[in-house]
C-alpha atoms as a PDB file:
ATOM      1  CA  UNK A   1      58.601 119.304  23.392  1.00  0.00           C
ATOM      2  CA  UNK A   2      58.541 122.070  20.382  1.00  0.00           C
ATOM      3  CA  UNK A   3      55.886 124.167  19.997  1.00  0.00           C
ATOM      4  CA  UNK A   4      55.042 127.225  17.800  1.00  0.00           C
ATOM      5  CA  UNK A   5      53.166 129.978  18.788  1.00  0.00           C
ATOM      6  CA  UNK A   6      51.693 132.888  16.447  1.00  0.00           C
ATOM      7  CA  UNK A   7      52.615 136.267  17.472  1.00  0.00           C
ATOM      8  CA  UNK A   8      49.907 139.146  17.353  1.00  0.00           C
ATOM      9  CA  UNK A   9      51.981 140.012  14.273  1.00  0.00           C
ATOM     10  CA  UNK A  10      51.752 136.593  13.005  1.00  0.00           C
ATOM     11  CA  UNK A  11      55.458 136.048  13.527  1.00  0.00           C
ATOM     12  CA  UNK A  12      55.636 132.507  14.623  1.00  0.00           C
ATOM     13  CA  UNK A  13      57.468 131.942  17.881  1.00  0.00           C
ATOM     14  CA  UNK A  14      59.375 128.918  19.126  1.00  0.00           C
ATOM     15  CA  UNK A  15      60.245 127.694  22.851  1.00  0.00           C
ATOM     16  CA  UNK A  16      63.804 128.727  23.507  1.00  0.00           C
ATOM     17  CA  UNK A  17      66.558 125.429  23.377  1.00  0.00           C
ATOM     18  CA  UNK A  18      67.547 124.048  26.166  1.00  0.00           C
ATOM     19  CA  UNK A  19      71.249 125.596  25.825  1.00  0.00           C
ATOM     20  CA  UNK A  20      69.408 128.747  25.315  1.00  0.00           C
ATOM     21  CA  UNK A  21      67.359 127.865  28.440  1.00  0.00           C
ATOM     22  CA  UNK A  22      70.681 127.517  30.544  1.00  0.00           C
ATOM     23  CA  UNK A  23      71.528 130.804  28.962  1.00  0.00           C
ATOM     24  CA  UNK A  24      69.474 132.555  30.354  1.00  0.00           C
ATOM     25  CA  UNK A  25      69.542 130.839  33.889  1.00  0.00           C
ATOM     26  CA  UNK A  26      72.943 131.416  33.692  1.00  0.00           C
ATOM     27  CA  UNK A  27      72.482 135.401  32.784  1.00  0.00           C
ATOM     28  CA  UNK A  28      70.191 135.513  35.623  1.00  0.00           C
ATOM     29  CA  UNK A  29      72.273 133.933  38.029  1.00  0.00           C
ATOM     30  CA  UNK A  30      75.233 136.242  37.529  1.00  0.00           C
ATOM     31  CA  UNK A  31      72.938 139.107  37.342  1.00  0.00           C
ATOM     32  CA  UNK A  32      71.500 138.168  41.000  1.00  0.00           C
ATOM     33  CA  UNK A  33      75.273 137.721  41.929  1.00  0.00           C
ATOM     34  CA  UNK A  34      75.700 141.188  41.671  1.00  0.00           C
ATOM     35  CA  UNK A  35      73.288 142.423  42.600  1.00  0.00           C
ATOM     36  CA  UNK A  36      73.802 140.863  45.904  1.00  0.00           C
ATOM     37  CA  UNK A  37      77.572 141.470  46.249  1.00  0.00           C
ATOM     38  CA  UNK A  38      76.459 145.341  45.369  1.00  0.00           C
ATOM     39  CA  UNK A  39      73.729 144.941  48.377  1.00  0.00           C
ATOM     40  CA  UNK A  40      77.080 143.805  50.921  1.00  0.00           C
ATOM     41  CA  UNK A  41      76.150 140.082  50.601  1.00  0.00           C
ATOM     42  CA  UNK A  42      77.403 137.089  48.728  1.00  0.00           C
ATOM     43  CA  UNK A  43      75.720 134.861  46.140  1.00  0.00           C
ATOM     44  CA  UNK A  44      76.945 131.791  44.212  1.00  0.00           C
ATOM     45  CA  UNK A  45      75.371 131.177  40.976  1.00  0.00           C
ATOM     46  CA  UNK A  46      73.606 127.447  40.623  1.00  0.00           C
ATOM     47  CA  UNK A  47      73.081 125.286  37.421  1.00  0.00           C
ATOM     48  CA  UNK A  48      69.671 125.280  36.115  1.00  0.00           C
ATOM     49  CA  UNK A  49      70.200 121.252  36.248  1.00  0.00           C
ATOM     50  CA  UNK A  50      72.044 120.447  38.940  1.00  0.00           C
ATOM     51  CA  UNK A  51      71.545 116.830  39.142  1.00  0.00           C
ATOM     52  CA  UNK A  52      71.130 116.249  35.180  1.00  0.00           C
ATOM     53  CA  UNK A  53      70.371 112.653  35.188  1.00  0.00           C
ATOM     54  CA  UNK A  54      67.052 113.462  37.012  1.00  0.00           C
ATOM     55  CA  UNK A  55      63.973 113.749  35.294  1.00  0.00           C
ATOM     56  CA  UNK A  56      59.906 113.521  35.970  1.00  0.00           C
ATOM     57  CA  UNK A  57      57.683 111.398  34.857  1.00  0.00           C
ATOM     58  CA  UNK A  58      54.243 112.858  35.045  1.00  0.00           C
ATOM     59  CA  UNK A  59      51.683 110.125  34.731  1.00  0.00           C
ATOM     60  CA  UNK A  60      54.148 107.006  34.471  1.00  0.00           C
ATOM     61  CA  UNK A  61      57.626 105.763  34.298  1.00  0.00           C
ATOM     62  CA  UNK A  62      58.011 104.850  30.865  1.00  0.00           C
ATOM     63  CA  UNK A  63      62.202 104.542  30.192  1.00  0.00           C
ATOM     64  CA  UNK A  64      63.071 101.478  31.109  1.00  0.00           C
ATOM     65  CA  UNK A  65      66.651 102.246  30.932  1.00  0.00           C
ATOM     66  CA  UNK A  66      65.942 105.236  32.983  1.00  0.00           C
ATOM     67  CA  UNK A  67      64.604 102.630  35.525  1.00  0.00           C
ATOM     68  CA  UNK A  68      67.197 100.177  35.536  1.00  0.00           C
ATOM     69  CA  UNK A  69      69.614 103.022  36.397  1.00  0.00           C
ATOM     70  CA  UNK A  70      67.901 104.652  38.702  1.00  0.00           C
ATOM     71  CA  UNK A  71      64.567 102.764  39.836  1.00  0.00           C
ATOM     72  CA  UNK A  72      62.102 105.594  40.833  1.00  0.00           C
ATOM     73  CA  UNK A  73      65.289 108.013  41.456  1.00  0.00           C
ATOM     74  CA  UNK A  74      65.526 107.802  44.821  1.00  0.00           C
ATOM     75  CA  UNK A  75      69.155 108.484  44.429  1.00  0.00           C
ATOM     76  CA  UNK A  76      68.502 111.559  42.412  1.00  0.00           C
ATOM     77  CA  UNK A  77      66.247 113.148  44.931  1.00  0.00           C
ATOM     78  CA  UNK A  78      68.593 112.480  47.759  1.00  0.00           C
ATOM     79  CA  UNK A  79      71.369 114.413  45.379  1.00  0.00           C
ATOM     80  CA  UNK A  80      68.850 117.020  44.901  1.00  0.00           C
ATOM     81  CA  UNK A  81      67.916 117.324  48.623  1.00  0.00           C
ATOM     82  CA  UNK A  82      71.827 116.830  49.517  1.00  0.00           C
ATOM     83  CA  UNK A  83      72.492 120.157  46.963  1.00  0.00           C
ATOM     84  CA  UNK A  84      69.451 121.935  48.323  1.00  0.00           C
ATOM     85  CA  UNK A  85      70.399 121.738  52.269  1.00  0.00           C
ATOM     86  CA  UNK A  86      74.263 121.937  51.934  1.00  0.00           C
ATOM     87  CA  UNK A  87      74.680 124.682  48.695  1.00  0.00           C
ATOM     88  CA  UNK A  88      77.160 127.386  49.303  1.00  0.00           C
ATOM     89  CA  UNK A  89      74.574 129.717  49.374  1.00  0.00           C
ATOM     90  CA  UNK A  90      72.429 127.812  52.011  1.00  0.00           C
ATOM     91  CA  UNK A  91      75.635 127.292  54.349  1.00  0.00           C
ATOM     92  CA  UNK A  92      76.329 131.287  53.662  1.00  0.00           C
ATOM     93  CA  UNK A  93      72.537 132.499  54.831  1.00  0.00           C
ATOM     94  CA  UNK A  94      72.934 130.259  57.604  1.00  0.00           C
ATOM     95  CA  UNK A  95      76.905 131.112  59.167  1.00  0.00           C
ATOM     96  CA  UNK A  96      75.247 135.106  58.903  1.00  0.00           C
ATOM     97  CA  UNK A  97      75.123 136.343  62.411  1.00  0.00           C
ATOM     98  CA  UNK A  98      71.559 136.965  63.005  1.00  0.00           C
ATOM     99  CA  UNK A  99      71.101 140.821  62.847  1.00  0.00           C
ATOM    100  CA  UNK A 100      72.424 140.409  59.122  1.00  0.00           C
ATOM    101  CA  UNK A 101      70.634 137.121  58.730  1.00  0.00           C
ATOM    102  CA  UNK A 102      66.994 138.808  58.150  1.00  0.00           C
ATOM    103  CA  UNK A 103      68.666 141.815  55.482  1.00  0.00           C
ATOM    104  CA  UNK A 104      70.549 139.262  53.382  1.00  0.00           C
ATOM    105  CA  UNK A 105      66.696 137.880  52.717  1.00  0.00           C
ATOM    106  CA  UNK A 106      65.384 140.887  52.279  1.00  0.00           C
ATOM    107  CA  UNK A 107      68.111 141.993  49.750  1.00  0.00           C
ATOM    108  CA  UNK A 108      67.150 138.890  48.034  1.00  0.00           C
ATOM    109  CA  UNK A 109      63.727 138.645  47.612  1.00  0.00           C
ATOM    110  CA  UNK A 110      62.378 142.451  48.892  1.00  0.00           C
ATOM    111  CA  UNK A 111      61.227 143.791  52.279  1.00  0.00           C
ATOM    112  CA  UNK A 112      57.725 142.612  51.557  1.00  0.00           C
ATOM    113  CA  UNK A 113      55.862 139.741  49.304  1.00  0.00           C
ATOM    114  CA  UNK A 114      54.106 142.599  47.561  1.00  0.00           C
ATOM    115  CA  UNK A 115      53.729 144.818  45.143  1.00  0.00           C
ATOM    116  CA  UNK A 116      54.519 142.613  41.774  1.00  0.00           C
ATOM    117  CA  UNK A 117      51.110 140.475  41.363  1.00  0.00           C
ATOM    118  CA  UNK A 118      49.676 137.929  38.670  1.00  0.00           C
ATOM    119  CA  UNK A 119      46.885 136.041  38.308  1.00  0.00           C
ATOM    120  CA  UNK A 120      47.208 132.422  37.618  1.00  0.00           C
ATOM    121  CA  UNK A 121      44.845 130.263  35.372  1.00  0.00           C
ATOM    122  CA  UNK A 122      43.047 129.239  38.631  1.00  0.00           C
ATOM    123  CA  UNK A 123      42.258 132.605  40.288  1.00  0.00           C
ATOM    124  CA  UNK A 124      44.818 132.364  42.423  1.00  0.00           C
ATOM    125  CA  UNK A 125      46.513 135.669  43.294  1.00  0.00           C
ATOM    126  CA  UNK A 126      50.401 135.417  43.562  1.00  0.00           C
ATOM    127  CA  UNK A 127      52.514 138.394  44.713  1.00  0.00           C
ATOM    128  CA  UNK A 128      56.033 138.874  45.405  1.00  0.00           C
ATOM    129  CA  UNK A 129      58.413 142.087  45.930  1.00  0.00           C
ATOM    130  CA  UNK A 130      59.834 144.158  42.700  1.00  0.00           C
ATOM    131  CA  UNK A 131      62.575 145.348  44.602  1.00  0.00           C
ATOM    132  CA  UNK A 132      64.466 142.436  45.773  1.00  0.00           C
ATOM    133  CA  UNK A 133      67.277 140.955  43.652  1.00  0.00           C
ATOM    134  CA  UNK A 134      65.686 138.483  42.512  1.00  0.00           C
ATOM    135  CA  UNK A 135      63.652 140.660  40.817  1.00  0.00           C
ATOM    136  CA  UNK A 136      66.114 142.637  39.777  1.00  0.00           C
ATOM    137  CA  UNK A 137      68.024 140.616  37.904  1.00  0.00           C
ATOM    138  CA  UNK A 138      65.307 139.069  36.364  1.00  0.00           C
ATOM    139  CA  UNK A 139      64.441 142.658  35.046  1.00  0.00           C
ATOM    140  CA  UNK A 140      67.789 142.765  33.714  1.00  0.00           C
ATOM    141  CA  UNK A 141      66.755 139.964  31.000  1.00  0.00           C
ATOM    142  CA  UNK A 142      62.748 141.118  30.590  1.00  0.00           C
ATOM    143  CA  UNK A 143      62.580 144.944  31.566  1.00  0.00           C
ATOM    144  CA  UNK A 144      58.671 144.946  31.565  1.00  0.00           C
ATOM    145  CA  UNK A 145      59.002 142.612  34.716  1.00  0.00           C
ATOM    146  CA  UNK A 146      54.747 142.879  35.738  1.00  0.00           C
ATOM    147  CA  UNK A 147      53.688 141.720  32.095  1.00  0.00           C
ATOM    148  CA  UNK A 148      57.028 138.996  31.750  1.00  0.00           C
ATOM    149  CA  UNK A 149      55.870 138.021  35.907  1.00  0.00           C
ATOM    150  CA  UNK A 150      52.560 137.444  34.419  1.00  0.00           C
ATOM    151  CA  UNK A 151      53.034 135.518  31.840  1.00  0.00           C
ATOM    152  CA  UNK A 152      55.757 133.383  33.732  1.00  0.00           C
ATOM    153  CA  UNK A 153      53.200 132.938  36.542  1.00  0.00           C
ATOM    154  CA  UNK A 154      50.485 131.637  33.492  1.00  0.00           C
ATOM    155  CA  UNK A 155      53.064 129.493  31.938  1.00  0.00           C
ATOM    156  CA  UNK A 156      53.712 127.583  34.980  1.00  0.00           C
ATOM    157  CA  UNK A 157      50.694 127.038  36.282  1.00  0.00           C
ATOM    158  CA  UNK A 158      50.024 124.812  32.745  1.00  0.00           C
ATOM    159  CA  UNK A 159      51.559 121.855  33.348  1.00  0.00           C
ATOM    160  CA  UNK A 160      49.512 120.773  36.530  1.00  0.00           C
ATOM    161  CA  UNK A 161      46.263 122.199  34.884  1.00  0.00           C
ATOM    162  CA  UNK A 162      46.910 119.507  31.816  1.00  0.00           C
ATOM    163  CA  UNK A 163      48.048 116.785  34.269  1.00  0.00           C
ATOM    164  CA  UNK A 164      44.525 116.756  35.826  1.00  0.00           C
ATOM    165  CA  UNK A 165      43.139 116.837  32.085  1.00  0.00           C
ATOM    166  CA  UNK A 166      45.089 114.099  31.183  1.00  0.00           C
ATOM    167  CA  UNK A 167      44.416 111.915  33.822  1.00  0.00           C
ATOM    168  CA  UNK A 168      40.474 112.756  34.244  1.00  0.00           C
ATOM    169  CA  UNK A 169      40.526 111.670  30.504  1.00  0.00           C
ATOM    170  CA  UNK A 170      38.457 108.106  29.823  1.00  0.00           C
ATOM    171  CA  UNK A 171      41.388 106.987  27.186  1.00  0.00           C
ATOM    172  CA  UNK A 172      43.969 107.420  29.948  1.00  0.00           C
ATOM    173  CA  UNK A 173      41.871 105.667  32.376  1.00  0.00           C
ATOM    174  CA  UNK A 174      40.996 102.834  29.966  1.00  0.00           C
ATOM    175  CA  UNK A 175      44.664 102.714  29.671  1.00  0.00           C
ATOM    176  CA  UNK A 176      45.721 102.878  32.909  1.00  0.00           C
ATOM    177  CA  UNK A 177      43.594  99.182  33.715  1.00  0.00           C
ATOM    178  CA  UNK A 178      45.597  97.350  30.903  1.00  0.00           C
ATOM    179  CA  UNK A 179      48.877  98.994  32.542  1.00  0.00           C
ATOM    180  CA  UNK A 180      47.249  97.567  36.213  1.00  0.00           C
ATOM    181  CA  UNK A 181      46.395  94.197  34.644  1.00  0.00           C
ATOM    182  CA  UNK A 182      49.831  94.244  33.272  1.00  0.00           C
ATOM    183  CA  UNK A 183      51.752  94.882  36.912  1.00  0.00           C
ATOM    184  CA  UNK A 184      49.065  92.372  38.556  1.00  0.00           C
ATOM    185  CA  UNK A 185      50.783  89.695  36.351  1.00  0.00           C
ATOM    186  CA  UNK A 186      54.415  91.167  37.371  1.00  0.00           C
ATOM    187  CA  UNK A 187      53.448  90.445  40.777  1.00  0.00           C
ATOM    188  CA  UNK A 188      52.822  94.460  41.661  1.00  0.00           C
ATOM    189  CA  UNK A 189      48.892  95.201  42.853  1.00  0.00           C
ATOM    190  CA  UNK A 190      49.015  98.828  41.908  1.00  0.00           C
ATOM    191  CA  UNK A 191      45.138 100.508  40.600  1.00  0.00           C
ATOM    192  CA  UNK A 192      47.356 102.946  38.699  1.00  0.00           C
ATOM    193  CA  UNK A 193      51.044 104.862  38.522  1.00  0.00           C
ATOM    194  CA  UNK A 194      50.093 107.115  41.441  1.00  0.00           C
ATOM    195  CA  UNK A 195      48.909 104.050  43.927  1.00  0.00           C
ATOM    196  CA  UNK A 196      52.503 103.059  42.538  1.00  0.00           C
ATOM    197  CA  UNK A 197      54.039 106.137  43.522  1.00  0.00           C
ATOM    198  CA  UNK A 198      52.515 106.372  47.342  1.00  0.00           C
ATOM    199  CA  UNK A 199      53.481 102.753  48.235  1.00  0.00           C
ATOM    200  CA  UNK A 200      57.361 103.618  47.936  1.00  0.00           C
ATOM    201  CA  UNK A 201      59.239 104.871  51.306  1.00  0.00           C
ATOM    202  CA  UNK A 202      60.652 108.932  51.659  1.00  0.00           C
ATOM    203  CA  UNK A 203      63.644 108.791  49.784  1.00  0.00           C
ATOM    204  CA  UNK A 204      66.300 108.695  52.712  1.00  0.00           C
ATOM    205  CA  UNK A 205      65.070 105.294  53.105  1.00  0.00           C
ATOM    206  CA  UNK A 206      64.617 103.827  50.443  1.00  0.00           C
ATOM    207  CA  UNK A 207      63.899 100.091  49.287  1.00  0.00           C
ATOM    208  CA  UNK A 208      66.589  98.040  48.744  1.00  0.00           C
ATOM    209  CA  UNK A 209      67.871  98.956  45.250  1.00  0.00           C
ATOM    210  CA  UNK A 210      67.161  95.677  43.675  1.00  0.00           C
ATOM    211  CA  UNK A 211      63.660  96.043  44.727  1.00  0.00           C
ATOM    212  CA  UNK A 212      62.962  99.364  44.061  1.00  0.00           C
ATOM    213  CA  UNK A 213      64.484  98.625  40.144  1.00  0.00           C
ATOM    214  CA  UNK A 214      62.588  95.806  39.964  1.00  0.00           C
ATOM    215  CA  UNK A 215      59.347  97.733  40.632  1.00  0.00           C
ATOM    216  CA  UNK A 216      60.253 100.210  38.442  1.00  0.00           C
ATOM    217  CA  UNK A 217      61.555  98.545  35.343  1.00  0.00           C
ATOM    218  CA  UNK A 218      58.359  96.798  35.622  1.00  0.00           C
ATOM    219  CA  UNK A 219      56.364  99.696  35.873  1.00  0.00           C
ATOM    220  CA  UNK A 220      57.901 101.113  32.743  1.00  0.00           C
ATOM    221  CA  UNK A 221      57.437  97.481  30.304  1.00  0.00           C
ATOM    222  CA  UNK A 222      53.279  97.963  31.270  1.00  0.00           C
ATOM    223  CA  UNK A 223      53.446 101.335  30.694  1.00  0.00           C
ATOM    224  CA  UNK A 224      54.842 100.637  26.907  1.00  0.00           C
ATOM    225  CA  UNK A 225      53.082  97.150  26.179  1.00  0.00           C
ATOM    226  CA  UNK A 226      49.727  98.166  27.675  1.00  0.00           C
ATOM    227  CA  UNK A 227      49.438 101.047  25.241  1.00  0.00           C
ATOM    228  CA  UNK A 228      49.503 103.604  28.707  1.00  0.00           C
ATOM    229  CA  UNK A 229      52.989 105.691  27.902  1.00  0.00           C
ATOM    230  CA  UNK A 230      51.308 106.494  23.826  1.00  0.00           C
ATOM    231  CA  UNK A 231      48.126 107.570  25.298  1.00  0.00           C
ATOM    232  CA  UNK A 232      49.201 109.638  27.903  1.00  0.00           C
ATOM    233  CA  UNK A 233      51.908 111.351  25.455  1.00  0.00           C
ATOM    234  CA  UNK A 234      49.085 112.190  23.116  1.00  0.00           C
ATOM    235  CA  UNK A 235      46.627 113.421  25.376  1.00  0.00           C
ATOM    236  CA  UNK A 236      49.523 115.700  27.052  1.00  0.00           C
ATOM    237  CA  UNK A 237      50.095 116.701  23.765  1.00  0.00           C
ATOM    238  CA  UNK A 238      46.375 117.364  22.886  1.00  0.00           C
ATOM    239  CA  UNK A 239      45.616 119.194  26.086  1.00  0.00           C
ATOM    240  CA  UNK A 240      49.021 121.712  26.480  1.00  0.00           C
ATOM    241  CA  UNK A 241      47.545 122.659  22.716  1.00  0.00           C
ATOM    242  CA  UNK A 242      43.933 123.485  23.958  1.00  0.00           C
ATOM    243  CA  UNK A 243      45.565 125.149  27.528  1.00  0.00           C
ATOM    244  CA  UNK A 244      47.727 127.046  25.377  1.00  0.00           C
ATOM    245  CA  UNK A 245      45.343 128.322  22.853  1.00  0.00           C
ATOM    246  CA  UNK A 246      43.157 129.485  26.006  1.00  0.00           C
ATOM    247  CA  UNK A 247      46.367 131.466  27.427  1.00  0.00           C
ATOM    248  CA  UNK A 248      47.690 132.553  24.029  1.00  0.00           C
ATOM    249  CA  UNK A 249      47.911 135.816  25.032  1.00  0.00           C
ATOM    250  CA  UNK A 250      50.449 134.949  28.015  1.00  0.00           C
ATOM    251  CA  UNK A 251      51.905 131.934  26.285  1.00  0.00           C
ATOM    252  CA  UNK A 252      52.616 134.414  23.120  1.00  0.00           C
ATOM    253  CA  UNK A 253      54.448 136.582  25.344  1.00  0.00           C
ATOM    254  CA  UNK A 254      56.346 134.164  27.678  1.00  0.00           C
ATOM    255  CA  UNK A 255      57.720 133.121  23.886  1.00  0.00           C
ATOM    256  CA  UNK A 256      58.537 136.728  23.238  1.00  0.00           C
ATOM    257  CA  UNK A 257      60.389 137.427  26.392  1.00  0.00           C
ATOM    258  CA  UNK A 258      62.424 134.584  26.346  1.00  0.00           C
ATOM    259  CA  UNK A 259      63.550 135.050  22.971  1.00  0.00           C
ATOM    260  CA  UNK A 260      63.891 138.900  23.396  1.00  0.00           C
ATOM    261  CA  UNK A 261      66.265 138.276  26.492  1.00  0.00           C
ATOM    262  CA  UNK A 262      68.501 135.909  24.850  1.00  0.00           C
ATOM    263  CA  UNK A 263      71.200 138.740  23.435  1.00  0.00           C
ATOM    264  CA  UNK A 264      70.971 140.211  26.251  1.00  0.00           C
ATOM    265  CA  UNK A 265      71.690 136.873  28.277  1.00  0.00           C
ATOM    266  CA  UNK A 266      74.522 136.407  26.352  1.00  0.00           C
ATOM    267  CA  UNK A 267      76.024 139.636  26.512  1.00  0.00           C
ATOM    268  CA  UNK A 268      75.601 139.484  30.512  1.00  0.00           C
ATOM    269  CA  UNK A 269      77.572 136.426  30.471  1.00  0.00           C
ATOM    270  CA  UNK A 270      80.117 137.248  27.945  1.00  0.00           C
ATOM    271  CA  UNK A 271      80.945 140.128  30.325  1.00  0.00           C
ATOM    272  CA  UNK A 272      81.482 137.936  32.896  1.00  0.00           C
ATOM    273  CA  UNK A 273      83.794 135.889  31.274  1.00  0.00           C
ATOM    274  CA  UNK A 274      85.869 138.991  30.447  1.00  0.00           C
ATOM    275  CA  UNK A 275      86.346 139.984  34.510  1.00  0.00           C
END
């Protein structure tokens, strides 16, 4: 989703593409890389999508071709788990003897959780270390790493702020008893997407793939022919608006930093490729 934010200049700003988004994951990964390697341990930059087919569906699943592939995605999140407990860099943490074991974290992520601190849109106090790598290579792409940890920590707190908007919202709800009505007739007794959601078993054992397809190709029809997948669009659009109006100040400069980091994300990178 595009959006457009005014700058205190008045500039307008724009969300950063997603090939500049894997720019600068990229940039940041290498940076990290070094960082470690310079600290005596090893790191192996990831892709910002490692399992690209995957995607989330906040209030419904609404692709049906997305569900005939892939049902709910239990074989997506058992890609994503299988990535996340065998990557190179888990297996390398893990073969470290044990009195290098606790360093190699600490090199990564600081001695202690403190001393870089934001406050999210909830109160919520989150603090991490300024000195780990981590940080340091993301201060390699936004040098003023308190205001860009800030705004970062703001920025992603939106998205479950406006899914509790959307859903609390009487239009969603009104909805959401067409898209029930709907799956009652498919043969699926489901109140709404999330009762839909808790009836299906942990992903390492899943339904039967037929059935879990099934489910979810159904799921998807109701959500387009009961009107559910256009209202909940619109009222995610209408509240990230409002939410980011609220935060302008950190939205404004989440914009700024990202856009501001991208030459140097690409010169990080094009360094790299000259090694």
């Amino acid at each position: 989703m595009a959006h457009r934010t005014e700058s205190p200049a008045g500039e307008p700003l724009r969300e950063v593409t997603e090939p500049e988004a894997d720019l600068l994951h990229t940039a940041e990964q290498i940076l990290l890389r070094d960082c470690m390697r310079d600290r005596g341990f090893v790191y192996e930059p990831v892709p910002r999508q490692p399992v690209p087919d995957a995607r989330d569906f906040p209030y419904v699943v609404d692709d049906p071709e997305w569900a005939r592939r892939h049902g709910y995605g239990s074989d997506l999140d058992r890609k994503r788990e299988e990535i996340s407990t065998e990557g190179v860099n888990e297996r390398y943490f893990r073969s470290l003897p044990q009195e290098r074991r606790a360093p190699a974290i600490a090199a990564a992520n600081g001695s202690r959780p403190d001393g870089l601190s934001a406050r999210a849109p909830d109160g919520l106090k989150i603090s991490r270390s300024p000195d780990g790598c981590q940080s340091q290579a993301e201060r390699g792409l936004y040098p003023d790493l308190a205001a860009w940890f800030q705004a970062r920590v703001t920025v992603d707190s939106l998205p479950p702020l406006r899914g509790g908007q959307v859903i609390a919202d009487g239009e969603f709800r009104d909805a959401t008893r067409k898209w029930s009505a709907c799956m009652n007739a498919a043969g699926y007794a489901f109140q709404d997407p999330a009762a839909a959601r808790a009836a299906l078993p942990p992903p390492d054992r899943p339904f039967p793939r037929e059935r879990e397809v099934a489910m979810a190709v159904a799921e998807a029809g109701c959500a387009r022919s009961s009107g559910l997948a256009e209202t909940a669009a619109r009222l995610d659009r209408k509240y990230d608006t409002e939410l980011r109006e609220k935060y302008g100040h950190d939205v404004t400069a989440w914009l700024r930093f990202r856009l501001d980091a991208l030459p140097r994300a690409r010169a990080v990178v094009e360094a790299d490729a000259e090694r």
